[in-house]
N, C-alpha and C. Protein backbone atom coordinates (compact mmCIF):
# COMPACT_ATOMS: atom_id res chain seq x y z
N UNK A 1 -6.65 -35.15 37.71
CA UNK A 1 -6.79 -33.73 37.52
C UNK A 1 -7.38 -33.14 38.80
N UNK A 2 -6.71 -31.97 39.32
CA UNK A 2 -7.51 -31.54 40.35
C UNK A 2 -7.28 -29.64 39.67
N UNK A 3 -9.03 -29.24 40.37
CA UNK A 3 -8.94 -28.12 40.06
C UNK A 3 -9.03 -27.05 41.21
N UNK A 4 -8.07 -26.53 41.60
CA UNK A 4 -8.25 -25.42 42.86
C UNK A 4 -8.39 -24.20 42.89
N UNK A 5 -9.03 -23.08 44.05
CA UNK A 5 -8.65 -22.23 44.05
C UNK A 5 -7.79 -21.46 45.01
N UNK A 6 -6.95 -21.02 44.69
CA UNK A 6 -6.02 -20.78 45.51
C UNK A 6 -6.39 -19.33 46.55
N UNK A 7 -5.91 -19.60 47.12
CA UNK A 7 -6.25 -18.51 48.08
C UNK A 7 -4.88 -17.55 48.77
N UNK A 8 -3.52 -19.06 48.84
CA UNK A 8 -2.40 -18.57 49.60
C UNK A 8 -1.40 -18.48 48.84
N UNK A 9 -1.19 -17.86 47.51
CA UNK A 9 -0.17 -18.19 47.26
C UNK A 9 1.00 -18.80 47.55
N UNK A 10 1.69 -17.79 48.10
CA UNK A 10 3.03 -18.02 48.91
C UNK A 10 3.11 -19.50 49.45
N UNK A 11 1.84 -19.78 50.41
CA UNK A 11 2.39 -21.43 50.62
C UNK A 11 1.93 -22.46 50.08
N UNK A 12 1.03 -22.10 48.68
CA UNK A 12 0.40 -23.19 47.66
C UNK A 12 1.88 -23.63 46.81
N UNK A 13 2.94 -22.50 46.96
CA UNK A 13 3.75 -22.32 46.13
C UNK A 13 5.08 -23.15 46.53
N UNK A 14 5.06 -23.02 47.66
CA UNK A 14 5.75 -23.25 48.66
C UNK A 14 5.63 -25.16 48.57
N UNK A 15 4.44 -25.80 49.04
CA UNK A 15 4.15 -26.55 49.01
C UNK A 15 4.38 -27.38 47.40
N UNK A 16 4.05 -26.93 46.19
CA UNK A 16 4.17 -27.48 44.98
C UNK A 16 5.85 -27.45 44.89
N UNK A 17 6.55 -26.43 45.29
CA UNK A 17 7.98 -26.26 45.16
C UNK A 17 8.58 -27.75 46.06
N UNK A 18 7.88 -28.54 46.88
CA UNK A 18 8.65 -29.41 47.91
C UNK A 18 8.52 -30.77 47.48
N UNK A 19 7.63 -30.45 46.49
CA UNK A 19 7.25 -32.05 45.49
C UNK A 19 8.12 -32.20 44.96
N UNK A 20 8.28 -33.65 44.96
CA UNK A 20 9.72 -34.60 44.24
C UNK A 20 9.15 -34.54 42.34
N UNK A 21 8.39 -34.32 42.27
CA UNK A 21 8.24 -34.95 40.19
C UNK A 21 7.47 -33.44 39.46
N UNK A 22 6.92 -33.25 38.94
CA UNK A 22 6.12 -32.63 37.70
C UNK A 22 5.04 -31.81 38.73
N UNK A 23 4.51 -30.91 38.48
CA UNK A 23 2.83 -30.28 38.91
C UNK A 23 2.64 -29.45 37.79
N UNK A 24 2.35 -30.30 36.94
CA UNK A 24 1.74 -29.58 35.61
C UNK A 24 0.15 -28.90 35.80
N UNK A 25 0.60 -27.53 35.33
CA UNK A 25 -0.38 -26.67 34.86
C UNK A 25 -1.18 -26.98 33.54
N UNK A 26 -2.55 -27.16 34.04
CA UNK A 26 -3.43 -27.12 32.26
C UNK A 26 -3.65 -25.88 31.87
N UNK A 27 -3.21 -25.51 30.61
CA UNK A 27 -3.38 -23.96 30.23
C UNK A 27 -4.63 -24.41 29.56
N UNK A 28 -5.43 -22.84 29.36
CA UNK A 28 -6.74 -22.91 28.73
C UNK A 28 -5.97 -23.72 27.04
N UNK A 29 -5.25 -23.25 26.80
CA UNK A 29 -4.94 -23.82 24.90
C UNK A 29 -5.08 -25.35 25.11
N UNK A 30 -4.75 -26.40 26.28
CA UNK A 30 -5.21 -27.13 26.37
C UNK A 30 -3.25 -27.82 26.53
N UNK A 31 -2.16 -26.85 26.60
CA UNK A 31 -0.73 -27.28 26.68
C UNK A 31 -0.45 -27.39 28.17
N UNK A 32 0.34 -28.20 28.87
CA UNK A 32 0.85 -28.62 30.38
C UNK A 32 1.90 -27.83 30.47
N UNK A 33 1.89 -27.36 31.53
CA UNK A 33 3.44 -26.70 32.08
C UNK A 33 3.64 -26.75 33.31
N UNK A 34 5.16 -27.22 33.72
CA UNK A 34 5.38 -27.56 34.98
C UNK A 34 5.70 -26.22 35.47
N UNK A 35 5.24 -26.46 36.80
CA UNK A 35 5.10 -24.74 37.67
C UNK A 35 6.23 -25.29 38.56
N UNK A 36 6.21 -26.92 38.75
CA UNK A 36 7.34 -26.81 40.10
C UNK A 36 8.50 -26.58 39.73
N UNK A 37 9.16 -25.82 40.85
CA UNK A 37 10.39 -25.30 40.61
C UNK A 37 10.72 -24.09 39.61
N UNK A 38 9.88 -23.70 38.76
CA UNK A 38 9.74 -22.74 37.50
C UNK A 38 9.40 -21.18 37.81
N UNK A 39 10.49 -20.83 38.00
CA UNK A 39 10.05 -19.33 39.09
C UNK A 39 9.86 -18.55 37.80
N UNK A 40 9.76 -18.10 36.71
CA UNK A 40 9.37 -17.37 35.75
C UNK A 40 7.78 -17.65 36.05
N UNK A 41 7.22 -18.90 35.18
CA UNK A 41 6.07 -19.33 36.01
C UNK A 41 5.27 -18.76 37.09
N UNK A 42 5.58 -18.76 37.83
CA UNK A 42 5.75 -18.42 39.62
C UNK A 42 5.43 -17.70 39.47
N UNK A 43 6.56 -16.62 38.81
CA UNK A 43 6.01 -14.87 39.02
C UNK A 43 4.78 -14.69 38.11
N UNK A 44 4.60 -15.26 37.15
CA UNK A 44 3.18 -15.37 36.54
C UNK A 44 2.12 -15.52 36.89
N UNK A 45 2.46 -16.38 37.80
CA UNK A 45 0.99 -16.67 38.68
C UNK A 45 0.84 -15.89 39.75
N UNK A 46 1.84 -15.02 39.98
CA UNK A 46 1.79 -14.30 41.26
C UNK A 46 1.01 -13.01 40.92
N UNK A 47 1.22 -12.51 39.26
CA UNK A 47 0.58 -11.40 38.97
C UNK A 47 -0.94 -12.38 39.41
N UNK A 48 -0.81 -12.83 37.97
CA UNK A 48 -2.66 -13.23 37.88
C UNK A 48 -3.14 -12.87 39.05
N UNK A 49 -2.66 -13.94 40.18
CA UNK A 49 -3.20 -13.94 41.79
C UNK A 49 -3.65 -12.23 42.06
N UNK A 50 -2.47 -11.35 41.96
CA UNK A 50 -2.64 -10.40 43.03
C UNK A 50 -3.48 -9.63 41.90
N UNK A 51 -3.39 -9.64 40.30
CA UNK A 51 -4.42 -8.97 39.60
C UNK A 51 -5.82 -9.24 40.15
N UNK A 52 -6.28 -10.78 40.53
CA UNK A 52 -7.94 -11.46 40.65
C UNK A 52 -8.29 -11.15 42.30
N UNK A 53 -8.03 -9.95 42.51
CA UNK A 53 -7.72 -9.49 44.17
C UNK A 53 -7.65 -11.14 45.07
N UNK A 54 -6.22 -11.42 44.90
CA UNK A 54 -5.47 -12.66 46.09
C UNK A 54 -6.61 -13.91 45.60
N UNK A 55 -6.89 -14.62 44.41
CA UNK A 55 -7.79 -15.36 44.23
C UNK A 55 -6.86 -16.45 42.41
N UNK A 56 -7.11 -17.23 42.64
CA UNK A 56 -6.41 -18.02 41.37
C UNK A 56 -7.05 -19.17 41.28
N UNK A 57 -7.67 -19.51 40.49
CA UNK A 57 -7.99 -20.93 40.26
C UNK A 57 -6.96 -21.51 39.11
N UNK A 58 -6.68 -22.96 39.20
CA UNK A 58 -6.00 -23.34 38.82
C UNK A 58 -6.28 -24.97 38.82
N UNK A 59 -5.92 -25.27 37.41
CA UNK A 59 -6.34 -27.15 37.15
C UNK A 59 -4.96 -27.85 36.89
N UNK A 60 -4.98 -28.56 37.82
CA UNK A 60 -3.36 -28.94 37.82
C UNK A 60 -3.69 -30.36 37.47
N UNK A 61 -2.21 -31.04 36.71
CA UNK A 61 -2.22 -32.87 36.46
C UNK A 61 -1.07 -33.10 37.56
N UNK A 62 -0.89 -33.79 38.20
CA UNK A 62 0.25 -33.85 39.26
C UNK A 62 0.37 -36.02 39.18
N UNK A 63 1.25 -36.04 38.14
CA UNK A 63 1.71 -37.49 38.09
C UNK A 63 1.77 -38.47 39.31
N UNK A 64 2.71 -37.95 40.17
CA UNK A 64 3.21 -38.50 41.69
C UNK A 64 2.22 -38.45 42.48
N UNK A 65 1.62 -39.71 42.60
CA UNK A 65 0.64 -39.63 43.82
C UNK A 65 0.97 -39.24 45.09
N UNK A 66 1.90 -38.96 45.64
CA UNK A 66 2.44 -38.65 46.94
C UNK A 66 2.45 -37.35 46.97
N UNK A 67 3.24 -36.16 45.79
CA UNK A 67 2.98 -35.23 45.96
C UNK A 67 1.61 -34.76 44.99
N UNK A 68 0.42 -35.55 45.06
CA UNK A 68 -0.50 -35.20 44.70
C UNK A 68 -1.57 -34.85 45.91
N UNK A 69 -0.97 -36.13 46.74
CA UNK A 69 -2.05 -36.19 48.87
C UNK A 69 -1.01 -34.89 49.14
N UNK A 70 -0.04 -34.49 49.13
CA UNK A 70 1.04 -33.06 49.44
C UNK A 70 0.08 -32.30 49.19
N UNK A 71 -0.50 -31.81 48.08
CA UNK A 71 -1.30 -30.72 47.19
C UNK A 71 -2.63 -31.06 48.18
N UNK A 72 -2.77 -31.90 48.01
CA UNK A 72 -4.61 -32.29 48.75
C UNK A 72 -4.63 -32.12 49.87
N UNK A 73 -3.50 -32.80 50.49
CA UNK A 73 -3.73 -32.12 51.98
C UNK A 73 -3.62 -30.44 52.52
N UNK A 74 -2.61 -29.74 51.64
CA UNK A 74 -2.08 -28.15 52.02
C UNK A 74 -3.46 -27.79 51.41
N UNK A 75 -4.39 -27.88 50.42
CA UNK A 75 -5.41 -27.39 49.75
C UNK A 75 -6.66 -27.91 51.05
N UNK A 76 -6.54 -28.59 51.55
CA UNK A 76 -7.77 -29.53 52.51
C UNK A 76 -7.27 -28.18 54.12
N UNK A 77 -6.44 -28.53 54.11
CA UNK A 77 -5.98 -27.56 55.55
C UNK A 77 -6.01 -25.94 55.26
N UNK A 78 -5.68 -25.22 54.21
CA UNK A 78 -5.91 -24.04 54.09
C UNK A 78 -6.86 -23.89 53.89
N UNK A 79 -8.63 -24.26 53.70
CA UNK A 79 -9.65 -23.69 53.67
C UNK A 79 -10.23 -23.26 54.68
């Protein structure tokens, strides 16, 4: 489980979109939903974002360890 806050959309988005498997979202009800690739999604999170003035936290499960160091590293370099 990793929990972030996002800061860049566009290339947090960008980056989860280039992962090969799953980047499941934990919703507060406690249900997973995959954001990659899921542009309905997407635009969902794009309100939230630009509603929480450009700010999103977000607790993701990301199966694929490879595109999990993907997520860790774009999250490690954008701060």
């Amino acid at each position: 489980m990793l929990k972030l806050n996002i800061l860049n959309m566009k290339n947090f988005l960008n980056t989860v979109n280039a992962c090969t498997g799953k980047v499941n979202m934990l919703c507060p009800d406690g249900r997973k939903r995959n954001i990659n690739g899921e542009e309905k999604i997407q635009d969902s999170l794009r309100q939230q974002y630009f509603q929480n003035k450009n700010c999103l936290r977000l607790v993701l499960e990301i199966p694929n360890p490879t595109d999990y160091m993907n997520i860790v590293s774009y999250y490690a370099g954008d701060c």
